[in-house]
C-alpha atoms as a PDB file:
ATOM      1  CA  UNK A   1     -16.665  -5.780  -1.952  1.00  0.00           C
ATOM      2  CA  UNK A   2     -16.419  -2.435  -0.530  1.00  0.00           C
ATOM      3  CA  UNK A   3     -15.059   0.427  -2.055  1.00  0.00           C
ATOM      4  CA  UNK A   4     -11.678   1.675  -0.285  1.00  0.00           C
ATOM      5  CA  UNK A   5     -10.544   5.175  -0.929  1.00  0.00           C
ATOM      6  CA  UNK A   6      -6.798   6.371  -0.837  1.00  0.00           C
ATOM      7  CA  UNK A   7      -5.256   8.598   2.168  1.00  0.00           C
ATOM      8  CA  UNK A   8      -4.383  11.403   0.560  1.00  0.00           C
ATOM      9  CA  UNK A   9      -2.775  13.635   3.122  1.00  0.00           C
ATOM     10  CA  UNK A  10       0.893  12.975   4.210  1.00  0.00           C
ATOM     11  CA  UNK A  11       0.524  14.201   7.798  1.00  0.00           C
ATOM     12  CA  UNK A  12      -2.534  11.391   8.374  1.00  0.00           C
ATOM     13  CA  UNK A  13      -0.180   8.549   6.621  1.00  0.00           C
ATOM     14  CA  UNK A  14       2.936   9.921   9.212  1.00  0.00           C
ATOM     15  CA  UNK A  15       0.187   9.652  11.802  1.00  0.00           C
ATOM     16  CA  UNK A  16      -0.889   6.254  11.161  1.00  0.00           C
ATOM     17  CA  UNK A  17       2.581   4.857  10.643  1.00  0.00           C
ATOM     18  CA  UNK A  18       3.655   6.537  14.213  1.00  0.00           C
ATOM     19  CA  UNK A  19       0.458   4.732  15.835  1.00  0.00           C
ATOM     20  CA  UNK A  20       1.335   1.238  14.315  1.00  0.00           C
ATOM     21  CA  UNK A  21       4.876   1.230  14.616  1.00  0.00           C
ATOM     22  CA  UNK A  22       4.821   2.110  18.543  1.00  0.00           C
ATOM     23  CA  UNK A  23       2.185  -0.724  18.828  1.00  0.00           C
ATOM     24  CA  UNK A  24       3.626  -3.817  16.386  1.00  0.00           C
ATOM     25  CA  UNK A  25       6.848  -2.724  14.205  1.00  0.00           C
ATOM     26  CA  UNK A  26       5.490  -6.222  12.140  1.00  0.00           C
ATOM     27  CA  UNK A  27       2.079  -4.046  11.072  1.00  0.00           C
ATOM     28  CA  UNK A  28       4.271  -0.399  10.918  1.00  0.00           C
ATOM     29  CA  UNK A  29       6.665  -2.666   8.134  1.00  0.00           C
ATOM     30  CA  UNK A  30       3.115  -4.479   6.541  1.00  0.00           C
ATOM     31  CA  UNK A  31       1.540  -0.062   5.999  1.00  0.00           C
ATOM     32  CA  UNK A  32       5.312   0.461   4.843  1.00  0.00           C
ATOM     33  CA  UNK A  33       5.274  -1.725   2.199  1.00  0.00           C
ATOM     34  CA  UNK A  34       1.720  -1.413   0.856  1.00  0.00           C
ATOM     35  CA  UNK A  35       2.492   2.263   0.390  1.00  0.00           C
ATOM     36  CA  UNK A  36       5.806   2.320  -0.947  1.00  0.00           C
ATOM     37  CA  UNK A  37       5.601  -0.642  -3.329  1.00  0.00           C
ATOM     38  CA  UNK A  38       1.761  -0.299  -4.400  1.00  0.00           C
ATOM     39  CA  UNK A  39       1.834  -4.394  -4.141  1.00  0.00           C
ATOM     40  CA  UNK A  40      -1.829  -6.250  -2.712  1.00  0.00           C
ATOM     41  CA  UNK A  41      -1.516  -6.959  -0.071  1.00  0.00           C
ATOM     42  CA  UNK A  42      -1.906 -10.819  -0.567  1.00  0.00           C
ATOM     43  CA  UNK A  43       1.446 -10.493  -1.953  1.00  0.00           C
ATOM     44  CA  UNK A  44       3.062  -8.423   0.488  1.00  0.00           C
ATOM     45  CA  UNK A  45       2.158 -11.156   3.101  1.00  0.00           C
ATOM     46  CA  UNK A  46       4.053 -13.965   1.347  1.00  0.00           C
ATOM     47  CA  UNK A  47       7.009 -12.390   1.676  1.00  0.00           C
ATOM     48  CA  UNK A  48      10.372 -13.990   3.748  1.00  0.00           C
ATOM     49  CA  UNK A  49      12.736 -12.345   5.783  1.00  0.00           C
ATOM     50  CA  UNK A  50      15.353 -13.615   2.744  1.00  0.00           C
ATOM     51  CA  UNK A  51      13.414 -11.798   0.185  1.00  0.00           C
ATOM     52  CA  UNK A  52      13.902  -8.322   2.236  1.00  0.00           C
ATOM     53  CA  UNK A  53      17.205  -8.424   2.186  1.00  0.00           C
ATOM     54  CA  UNK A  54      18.249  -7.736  -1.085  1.00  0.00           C
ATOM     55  CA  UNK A  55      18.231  -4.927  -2.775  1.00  0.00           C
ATOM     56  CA  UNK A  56      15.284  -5.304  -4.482  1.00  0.00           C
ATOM     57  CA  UNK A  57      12.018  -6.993  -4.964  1.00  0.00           C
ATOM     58  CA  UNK A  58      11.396  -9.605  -7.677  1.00  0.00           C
ATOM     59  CA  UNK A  59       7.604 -11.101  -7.488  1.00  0.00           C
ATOM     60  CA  UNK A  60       5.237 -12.896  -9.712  1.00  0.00           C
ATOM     61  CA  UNK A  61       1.915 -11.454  -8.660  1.00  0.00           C
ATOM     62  CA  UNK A  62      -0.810 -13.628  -7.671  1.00  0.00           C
ATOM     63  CA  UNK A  63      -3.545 -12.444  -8.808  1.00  0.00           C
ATOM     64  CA  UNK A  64      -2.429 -11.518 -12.394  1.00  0.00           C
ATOM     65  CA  UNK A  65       0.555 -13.926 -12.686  1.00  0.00           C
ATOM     66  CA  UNK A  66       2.544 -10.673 -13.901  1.00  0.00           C
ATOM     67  CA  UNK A  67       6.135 -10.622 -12.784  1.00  0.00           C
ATOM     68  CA  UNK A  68       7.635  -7.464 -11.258  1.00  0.00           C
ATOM     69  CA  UNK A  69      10.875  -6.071 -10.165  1.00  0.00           C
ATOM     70  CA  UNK A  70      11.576  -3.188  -8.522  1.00  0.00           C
ATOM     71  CA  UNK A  71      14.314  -1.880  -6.226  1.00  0.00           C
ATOM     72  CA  UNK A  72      13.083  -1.135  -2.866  1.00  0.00           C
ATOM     73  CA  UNK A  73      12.428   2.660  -1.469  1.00  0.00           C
ATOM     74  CA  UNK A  74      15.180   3.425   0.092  1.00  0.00           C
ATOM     75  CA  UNK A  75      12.673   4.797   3.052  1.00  0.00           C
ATOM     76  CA  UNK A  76      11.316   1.322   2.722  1.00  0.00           C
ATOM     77  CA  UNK A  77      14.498   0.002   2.862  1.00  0.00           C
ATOM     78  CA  UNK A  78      15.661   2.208   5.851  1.00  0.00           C
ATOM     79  CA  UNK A  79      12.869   0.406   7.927  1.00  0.00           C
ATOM     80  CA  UNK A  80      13.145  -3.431   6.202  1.00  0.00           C
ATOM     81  CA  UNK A  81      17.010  -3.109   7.773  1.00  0.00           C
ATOM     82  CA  UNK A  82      15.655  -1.688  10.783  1.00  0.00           C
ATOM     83  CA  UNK A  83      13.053  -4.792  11.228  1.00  0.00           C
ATOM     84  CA  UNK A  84      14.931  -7.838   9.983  1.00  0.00           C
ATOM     85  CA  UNK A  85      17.903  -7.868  12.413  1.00  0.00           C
ATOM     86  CA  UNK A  86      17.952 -10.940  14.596  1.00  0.00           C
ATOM     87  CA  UNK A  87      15.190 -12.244  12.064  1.00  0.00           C
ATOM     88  CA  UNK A  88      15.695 -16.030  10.131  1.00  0.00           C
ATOM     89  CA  UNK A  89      15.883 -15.782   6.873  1.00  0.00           C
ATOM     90  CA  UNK A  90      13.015 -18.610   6.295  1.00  0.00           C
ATOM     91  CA  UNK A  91      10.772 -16.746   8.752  1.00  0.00           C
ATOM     92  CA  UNK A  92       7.779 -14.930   7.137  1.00  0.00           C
ATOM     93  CA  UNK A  93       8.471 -10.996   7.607  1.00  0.00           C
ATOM     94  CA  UNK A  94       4.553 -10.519   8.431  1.00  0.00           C
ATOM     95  CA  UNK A  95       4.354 -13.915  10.410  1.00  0.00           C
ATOM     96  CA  UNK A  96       1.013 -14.604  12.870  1.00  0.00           C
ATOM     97  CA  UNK A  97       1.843 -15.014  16.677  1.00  0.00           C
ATOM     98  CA  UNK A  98       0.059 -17.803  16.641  1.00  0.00           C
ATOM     99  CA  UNK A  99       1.565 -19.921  13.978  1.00  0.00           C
ATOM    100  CA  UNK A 100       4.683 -19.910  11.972  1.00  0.00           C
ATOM    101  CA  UNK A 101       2.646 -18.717   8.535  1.00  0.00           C
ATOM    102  CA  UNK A 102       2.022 -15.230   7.702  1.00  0.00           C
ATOM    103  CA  UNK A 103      -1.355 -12.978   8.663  1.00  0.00           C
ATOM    104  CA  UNK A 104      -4.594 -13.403   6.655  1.00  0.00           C
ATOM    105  CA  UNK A 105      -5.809 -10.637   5.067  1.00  0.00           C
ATOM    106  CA  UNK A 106      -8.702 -10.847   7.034  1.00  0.00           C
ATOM    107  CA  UNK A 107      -6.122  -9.934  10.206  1.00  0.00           C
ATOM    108  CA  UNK A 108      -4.446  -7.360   7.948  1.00  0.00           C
ATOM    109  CA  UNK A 109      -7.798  -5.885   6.918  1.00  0.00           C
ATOM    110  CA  UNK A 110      -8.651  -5.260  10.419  1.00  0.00           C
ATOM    111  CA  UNK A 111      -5.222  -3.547  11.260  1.00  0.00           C
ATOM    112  CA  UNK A 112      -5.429  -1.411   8.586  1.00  0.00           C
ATOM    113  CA  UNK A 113      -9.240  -0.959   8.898  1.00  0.00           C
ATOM    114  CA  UNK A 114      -8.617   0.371  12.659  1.00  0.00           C
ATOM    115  CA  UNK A 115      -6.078   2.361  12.749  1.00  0.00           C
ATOM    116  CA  UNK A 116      -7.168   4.347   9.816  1.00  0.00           C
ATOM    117  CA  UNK A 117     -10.694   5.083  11.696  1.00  0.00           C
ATOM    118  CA  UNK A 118      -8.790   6.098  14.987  1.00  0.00           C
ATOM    119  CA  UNK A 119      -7.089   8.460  12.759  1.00  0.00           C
ATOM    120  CA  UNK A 120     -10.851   9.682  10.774  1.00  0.00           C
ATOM    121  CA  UNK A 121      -9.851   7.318   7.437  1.00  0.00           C
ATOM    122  CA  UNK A 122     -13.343   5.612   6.309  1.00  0.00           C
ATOM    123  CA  UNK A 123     -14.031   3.862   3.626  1.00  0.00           C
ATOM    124  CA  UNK A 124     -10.766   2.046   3.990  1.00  0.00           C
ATOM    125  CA  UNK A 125      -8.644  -1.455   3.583  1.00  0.00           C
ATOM    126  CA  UNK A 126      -6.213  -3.165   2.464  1.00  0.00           C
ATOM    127  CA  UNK A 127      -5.872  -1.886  -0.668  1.00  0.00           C
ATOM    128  CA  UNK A 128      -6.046   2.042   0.706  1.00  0.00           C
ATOM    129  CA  UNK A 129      -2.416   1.146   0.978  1.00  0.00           C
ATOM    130  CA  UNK A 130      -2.135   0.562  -2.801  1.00  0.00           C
ATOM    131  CA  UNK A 131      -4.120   3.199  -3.957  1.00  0.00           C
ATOM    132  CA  UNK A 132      -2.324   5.484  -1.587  1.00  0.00           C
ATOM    133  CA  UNK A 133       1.053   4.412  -3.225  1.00  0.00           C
ATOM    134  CA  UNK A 134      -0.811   5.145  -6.867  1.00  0.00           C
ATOM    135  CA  UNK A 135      -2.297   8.024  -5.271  1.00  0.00           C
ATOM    136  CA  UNK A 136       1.244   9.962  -4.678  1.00  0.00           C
ATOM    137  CA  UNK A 137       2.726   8.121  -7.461  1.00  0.00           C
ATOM    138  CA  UNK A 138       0.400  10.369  -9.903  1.00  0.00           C
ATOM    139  CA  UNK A 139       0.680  13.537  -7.866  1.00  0.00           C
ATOM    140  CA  UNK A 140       4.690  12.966  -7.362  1.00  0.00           C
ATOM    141  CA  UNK A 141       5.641  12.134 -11.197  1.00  0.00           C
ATOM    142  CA  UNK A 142       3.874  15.366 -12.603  1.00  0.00           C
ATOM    143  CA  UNK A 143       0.449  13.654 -13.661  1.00  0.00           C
ATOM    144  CA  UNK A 144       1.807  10.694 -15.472  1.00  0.00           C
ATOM    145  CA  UNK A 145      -0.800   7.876 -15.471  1.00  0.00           C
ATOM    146  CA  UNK A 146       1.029   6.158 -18.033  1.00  0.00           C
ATOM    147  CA  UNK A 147       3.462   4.851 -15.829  1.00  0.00           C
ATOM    148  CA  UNK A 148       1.550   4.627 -12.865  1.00  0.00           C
ATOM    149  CA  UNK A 149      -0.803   2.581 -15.196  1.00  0.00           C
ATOM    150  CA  UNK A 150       2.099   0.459 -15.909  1.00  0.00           C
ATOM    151  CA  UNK A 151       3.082  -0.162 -12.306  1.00  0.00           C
ATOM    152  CA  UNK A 152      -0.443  -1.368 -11.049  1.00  0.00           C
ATOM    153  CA  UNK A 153      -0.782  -3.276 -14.187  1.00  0.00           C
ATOM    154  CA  UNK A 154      -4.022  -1.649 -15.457  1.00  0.00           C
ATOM    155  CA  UNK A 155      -4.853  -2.224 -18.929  1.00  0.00           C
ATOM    156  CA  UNK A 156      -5.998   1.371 -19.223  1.00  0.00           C
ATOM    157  CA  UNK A 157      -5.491   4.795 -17.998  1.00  0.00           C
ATOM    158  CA  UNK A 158      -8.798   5.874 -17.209  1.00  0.00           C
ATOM    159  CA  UNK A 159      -9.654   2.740 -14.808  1.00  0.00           C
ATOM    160  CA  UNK A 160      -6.000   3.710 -13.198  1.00  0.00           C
ATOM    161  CA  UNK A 161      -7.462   7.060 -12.644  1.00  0.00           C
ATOM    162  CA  UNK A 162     -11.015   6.033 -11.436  1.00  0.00           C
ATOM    163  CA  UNK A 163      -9.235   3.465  -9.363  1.00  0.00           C
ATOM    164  CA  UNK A 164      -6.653   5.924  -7.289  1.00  0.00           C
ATOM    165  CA  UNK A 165      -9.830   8.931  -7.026  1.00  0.00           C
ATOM    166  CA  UNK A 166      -8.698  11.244  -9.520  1.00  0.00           C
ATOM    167  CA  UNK A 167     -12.073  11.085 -11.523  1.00  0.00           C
ATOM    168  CA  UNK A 168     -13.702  10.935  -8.356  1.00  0.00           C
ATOM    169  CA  UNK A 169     -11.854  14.417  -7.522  1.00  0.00           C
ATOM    170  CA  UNK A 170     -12.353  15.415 -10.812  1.00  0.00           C
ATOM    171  CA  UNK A 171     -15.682  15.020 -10.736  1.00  0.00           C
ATOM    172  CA  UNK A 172     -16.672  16.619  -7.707  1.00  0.00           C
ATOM    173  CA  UNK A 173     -14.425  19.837  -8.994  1.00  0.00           C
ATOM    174  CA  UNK A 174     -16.455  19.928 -12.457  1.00  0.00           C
ATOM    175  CA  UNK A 175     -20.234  19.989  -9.916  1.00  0.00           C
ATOM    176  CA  UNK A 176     -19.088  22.265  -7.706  1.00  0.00           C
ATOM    177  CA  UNK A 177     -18.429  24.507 -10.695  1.00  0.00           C
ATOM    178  CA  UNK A 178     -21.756  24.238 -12.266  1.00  0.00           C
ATOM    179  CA  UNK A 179     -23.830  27.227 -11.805  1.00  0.00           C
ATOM    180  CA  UNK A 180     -27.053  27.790 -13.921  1.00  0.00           C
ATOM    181  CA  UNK A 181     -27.970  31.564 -12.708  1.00  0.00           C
END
């Protein structure tokens, strides 16, 4: 498995969200909700138009088993409205063209994949969108990795840090610093 940084600058995620919602609102909502929820995106795709339209999310994750509930973004929310109308209720929101199930991953890993390299984002996949959300989660709630810890489900707070690039940032900081003469 490949190592997948976060974006970390607000004016690239506005950029890439622009891009994909003027080409497929389905893969503008999928970047949406891997950024504003900080879900995998193996769960993201199992959602139903039914499950969007309530105030909030309840989920039992699938790789952990962990249930979660959390009201939705109201950004997020702003755009679920926006992309449900005229939708069934039984219909998958991130359903394949092809079929009545949702995308693989495989076809979500190569949205997300492109888009972020026509916008200079390497290193990149589907879970960039979760370590985006834990990304801005850290920087937006004044540092605390407790709870962002708690969010992602991380049984400690230094893998939550290594895992969203602070250490990585950290790091680089501390050798840049070093001088010897």
């Amino acid at each position: 498995m490949n190592f997948v940084e976060p974006i970390r600058d607000k004016a690239i995620i506005e950029d890439i969200y622009n891009d994909l919602k003027e080409k497929n609102k389905r893969d503008s909502l999928m970047f949406l909700m891997g950024i504003y929820t900080g879900l995998r995106i193996s769960d993201i795709l199992l959602f139903k138009i039914k499950d969007l339209t309530k105030s909030y999310y309840n989920i039992r994750e699938k790789k952990t088993g962990k249930q979660k509930s959390y009201e939705w973004n109201p950004y997020l929310k702003r755009a679920i409205e926006e992309y449900i109308k005229d939708k069934d209720a039984e219909e998958y929101a991130f359903r394949s063209r092809q079929t009545l199930r949702p995308i693989t991953r495989q076809r979500a890993y190569q949205i997300i994949k492109n888009v972020c390299a026509k916008h200079g984002i390497y290193n990149t996949g589907t879970h960039t969108l979760r370590k985006t959300f834990g990304y801005f989660l850290y920087k937006s709630s004044g540092k605390d990795v407790g709870m962002v810890m708690d969010i992602l489900n991380h049984s400690n707070q230094e893998t939550t840090l290594k895992y969203i690039g602070i250490t990585q940032i950290r790091n680089n900081k501390k050798m840049q610093e070093l001088k010897y003469f």
